[in-house]
Protein backbone atom coordinates (compact mmCIF):
# COMPACT_ATOMS: atom_id res chain seq x y z
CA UNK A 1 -12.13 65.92 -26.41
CA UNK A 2 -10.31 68.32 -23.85
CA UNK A 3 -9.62 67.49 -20.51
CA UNK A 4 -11.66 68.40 -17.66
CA UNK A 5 -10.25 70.74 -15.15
CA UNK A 6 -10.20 70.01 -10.98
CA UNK A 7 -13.04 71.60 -10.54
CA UNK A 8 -14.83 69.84 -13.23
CA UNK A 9 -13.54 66.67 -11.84
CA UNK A 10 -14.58 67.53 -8.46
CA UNK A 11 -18.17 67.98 -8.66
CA UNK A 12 -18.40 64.70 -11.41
CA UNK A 13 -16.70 63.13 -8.08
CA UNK A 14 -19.35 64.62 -5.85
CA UNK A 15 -22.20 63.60 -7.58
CA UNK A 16 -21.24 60.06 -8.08
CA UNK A 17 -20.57 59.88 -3.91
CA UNK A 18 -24.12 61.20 -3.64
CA UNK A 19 -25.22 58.34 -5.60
CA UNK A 20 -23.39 55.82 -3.78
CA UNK A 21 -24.00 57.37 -0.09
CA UNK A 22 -27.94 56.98 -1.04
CA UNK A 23 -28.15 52.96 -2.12
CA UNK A 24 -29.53 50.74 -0.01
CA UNK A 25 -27.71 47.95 1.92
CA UNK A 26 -28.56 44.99 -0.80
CA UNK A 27 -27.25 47.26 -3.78
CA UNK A 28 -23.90 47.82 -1.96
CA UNK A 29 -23.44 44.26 -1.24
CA UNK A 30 -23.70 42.96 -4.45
CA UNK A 31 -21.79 45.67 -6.11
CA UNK A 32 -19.14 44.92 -3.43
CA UNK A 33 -19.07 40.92 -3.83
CA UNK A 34 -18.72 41.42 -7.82
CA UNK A 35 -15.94 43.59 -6.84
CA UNK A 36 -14.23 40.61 -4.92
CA UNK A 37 -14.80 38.44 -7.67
CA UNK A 38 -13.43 40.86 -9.70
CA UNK A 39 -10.12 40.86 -7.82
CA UNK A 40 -9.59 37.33 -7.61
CA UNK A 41 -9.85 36.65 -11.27
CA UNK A 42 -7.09 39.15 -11.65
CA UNK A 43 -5.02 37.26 -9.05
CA UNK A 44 -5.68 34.17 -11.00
CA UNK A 45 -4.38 36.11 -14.01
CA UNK A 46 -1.12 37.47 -12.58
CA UNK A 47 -0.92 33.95 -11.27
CA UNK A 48 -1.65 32.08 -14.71
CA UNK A 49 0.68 34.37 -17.00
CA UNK A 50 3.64 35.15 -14.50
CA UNK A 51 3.90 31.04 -14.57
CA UNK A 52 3.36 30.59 -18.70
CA UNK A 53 6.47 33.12 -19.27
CA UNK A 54 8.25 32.55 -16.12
CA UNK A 55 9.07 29.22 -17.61
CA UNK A 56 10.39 30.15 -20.79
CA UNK A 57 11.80 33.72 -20.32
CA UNK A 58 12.99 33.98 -16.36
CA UNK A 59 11.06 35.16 -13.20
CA UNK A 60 11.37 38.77 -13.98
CA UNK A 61 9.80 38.63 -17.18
CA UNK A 62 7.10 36.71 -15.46
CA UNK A 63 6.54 39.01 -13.25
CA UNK A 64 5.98 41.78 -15.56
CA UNK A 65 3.52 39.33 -17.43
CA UNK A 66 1.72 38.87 -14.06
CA UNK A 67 1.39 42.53 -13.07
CA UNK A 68 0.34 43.27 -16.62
CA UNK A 69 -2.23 40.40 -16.59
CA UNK A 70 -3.79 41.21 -13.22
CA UNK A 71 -4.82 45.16 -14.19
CA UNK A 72 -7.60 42.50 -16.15
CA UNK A 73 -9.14 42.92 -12.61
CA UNK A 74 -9.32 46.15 -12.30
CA UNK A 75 -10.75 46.80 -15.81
CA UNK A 76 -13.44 44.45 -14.46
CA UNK A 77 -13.94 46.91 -11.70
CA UNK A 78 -13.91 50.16 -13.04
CA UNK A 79 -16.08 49.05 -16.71
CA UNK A 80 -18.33 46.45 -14.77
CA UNK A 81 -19.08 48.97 -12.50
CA UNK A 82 -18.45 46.43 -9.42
CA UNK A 83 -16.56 48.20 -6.51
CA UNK A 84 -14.28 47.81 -4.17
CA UNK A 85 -13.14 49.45 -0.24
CA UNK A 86 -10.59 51.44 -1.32
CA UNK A 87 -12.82 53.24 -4.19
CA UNK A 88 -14.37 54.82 -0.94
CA UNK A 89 -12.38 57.05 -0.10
CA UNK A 90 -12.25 60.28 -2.45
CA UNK A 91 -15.32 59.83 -4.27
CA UNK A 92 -18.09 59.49 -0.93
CA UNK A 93 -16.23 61.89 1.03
CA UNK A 94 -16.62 64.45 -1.51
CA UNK A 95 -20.57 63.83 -1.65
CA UNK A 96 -21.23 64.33 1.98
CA UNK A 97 -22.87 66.31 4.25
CA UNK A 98 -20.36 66.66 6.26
CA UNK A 99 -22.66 68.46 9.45
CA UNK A 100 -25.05 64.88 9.18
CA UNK A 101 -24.41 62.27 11.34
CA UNK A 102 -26.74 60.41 8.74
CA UNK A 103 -23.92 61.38 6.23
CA UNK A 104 -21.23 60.13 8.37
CA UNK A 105 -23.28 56.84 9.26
CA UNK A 106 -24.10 56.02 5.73
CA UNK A 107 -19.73 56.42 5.17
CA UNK A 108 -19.12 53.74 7.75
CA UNK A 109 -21.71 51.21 5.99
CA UNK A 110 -20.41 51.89 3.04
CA UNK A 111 -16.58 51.28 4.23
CA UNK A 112 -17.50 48.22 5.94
CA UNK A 113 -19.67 46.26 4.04
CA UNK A 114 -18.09 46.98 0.92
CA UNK A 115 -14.45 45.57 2.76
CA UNK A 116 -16.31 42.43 4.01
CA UNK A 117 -18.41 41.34 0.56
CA UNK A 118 -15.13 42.38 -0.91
CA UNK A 119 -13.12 39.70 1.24
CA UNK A 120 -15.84 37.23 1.05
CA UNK A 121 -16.71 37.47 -2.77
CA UNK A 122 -12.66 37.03 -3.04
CA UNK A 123 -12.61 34.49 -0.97
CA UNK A 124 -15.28 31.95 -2.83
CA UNK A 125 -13.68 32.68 -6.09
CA UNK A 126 -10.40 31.55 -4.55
CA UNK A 127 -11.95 28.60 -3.47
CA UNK A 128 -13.62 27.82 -6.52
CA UNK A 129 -10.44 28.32 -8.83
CA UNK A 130 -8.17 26.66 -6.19
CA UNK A 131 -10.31 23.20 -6.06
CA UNK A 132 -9.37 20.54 -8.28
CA UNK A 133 -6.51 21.62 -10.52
CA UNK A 134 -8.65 24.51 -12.21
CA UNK A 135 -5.71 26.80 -12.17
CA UNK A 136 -3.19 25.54 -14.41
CA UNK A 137 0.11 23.87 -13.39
CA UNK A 138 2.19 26.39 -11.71
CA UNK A 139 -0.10 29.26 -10.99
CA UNK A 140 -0.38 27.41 -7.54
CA UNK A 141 3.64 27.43 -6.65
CA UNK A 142 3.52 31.05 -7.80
CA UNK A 143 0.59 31.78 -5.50
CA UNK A 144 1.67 30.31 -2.55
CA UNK A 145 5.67 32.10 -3.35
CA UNK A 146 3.72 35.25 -3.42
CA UNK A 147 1.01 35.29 0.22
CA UNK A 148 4.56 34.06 1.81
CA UNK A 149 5.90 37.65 0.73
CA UNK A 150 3.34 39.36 1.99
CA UNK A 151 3.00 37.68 5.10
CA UNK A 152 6.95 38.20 5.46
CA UNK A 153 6.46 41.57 5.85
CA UNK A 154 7.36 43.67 8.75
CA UNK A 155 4.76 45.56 10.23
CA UNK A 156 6.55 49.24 9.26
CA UNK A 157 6.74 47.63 5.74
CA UNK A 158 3.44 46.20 5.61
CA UNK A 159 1.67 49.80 6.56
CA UNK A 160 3.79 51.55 4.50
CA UNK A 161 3.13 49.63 1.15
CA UNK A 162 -0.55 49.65 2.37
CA UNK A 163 -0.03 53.69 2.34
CA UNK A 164 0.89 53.73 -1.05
CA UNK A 165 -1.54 51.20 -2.19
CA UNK A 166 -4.29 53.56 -0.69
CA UNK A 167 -2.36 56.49 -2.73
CA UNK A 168 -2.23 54.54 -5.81
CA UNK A 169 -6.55 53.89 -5.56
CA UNK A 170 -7.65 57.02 -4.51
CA UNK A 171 -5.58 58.41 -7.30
CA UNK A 172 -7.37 55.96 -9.94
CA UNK A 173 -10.73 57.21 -8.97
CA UNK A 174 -9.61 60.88 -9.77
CA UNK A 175 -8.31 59.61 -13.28
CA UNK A 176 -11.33 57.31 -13.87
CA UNK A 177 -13.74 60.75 -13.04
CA UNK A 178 -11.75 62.75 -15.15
CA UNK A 179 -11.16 61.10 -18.03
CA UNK A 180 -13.55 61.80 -21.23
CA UNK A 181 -16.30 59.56 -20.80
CA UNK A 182 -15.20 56.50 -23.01
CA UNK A 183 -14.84 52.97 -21.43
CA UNK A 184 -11.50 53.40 -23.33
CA UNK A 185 -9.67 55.66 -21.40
CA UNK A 186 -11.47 54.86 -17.72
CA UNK A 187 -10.18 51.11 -18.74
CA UNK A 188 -6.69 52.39 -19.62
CA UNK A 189 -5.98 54.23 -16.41
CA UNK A 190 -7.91 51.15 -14.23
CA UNK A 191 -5.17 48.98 -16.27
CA UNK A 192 -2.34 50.91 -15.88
CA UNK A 193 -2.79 51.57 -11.80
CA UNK A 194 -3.93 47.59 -11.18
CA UNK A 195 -0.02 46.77 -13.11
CA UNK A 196 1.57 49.13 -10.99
CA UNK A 197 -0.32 47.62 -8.16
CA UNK A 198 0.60 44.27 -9.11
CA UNK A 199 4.36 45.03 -9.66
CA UNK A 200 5.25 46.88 -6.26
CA UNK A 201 3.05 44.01 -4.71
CA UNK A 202 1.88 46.89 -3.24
CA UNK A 203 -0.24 46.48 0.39
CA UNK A 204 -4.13 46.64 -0.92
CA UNK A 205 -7.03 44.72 1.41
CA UNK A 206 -8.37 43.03 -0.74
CA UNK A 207 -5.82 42.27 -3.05
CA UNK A 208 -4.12 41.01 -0.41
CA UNK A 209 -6.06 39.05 1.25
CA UNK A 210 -7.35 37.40 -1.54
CA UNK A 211 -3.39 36.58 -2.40
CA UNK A 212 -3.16 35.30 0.87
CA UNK A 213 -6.27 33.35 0.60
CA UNK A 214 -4.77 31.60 -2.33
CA UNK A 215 -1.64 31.00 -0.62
CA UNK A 216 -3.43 28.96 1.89
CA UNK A 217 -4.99 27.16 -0.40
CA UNK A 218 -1.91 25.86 -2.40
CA UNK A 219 0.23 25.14 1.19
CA UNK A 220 1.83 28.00 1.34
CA UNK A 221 3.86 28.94 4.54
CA UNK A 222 0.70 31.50 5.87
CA UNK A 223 -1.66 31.70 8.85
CA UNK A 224 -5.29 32.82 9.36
CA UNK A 225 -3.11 34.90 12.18
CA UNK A 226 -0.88 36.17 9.02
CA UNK A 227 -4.07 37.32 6.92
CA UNK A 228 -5.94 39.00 9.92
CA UNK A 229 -3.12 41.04 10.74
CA UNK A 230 -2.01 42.28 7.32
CA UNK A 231 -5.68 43.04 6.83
CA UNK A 232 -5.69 45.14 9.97
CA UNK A 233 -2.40 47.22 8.34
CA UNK A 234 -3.68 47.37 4.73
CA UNK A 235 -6.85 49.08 5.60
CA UNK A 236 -5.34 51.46 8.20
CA UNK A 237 -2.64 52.28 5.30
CA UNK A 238 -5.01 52.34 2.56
CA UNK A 239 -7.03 54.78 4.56
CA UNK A 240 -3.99 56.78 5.52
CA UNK A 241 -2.80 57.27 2.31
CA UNK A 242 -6.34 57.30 0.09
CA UNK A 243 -7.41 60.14 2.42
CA UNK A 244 -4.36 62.33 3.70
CA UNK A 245 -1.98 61.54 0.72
CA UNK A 246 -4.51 61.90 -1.92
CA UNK A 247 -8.11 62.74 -1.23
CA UNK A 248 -7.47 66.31 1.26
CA UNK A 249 -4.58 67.17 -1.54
CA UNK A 250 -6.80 66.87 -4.86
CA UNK A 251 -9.99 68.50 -3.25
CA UNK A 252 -7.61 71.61 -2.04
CA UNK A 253 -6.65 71.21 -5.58
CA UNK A 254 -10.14 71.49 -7.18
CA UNK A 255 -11.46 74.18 -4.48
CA UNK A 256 -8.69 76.46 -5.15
CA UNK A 257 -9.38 76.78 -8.89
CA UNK A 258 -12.90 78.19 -8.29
């Protein structure tokens, strides 16, 4: 099966932000709190496997094992259909009418409640897996190691590694349009971007937040104060680099070959 060319991807991508620009609230939500869920099983992934080969084989190795483990999550995403903030940036933009203020209304509901039934669906799967040992020995440490790196970071840092998170998403969607239309391949390039992701500990919203979350949780050295800030970088440099880096570049791209 050949490729598809910009254009091709392009108006696949505009179509499928039509389709999301025209649910209804209720739809959105519970697409958006699947998507949370989503994320915080792969956080309990990268948590689970980076501790099982940590042990044996050194904390690099466990890392790899983590980031490879928590693309799981993303998989979820992209083949469950579920859907998360920074999946909003390329795909709806491309759909609108951009002379609407309907069009531009329907954009901001979509960007916010998708971010806040992302956050909270994150956020009672965190508290769920966090409760009562559910989370195997050492998945907790490794948890709480990891929110204390994120909320070490400086805010230059921080909005930085949010703008290449953003990049790194936006980018996905583009693959995950163009690629033939197997689960296969849209899984493959969900995987491949959520390890990346994972391995940079790259700035993401809701990754993020739900790390942080789980950090809390298991006594690590991170505030409330600590989560609301990141989250206040990681969407301004998600947006930043979703839309300028990513989304103006690959819809020049596609208009140009017309």
């Amino acid at each position: 099966m050949t490729a598809r060319e910009p254009d091709e991807i392009y108006e696949r991508t505009r179509d499928e932000g039509r389709r999301r620009l025209s649910r209804p609230v209720l739809e959105l939500a519970a697409t958006a709190a699947v998507g949370g869920f989503d994320v915080a099983f792969g956080v309990a992934a990268l948590a689970l496997a980076g501790a099982a080969i940590s042990g044996r084989f050194g904390d690099g190795a466990g890392d790899v094992a983590g980031a490879a483990a928590f693309g799981i999550g993303f998989v979820f995403v992209v083949v469950g259909r579920s859907e998360l903030f920074t999946e909003n940036f390329l795909v709806p933009i491309t759909g609108m009418d951009h002379g609407s203020r309907g069009s531009w209304l329907k954009l901001g509901e979509l960007w916010v409640v998708s971010l806040a039934l992302n956050v909270v669906g994150g956020l009672l799967l965190a508290l769920i897996l966090s409760s009562h040992d559910v989370l195997q020995e050492g998945a907790g440490a490794r948890l709480a190691r990891l929110g204390e790196h994120i909320a070490g970071y400086g805010a230059l840092t921080a909005l930085l590694s949010a703008f290449v998170a953003g990049a790194l998403m936006t980018l996905m969607t583009w693959f995950v349009e163009g690629a033939a239309a197997t689960a296969g391949l849209r899984a493959l390039m969900a995987w491949l971007v959520g390890f990346l992701l994972a391995l940079g500990t790259f700035n993401h919203a809701v990754v993020s937040t739900v790390e942080l979350i789980f950090a809390m949780r298991y006594g690590g050295d991170v505030s409330l104060g600590d989560l609301l800030a990141n989250l206040g970088l990681a969407v301004g440099g998600n947006l930043a680099g979703g839309l300028a880096f990513v989304t103006l570049a690959r819809s020049a791209q596609a208009l140009a070959g017309r």
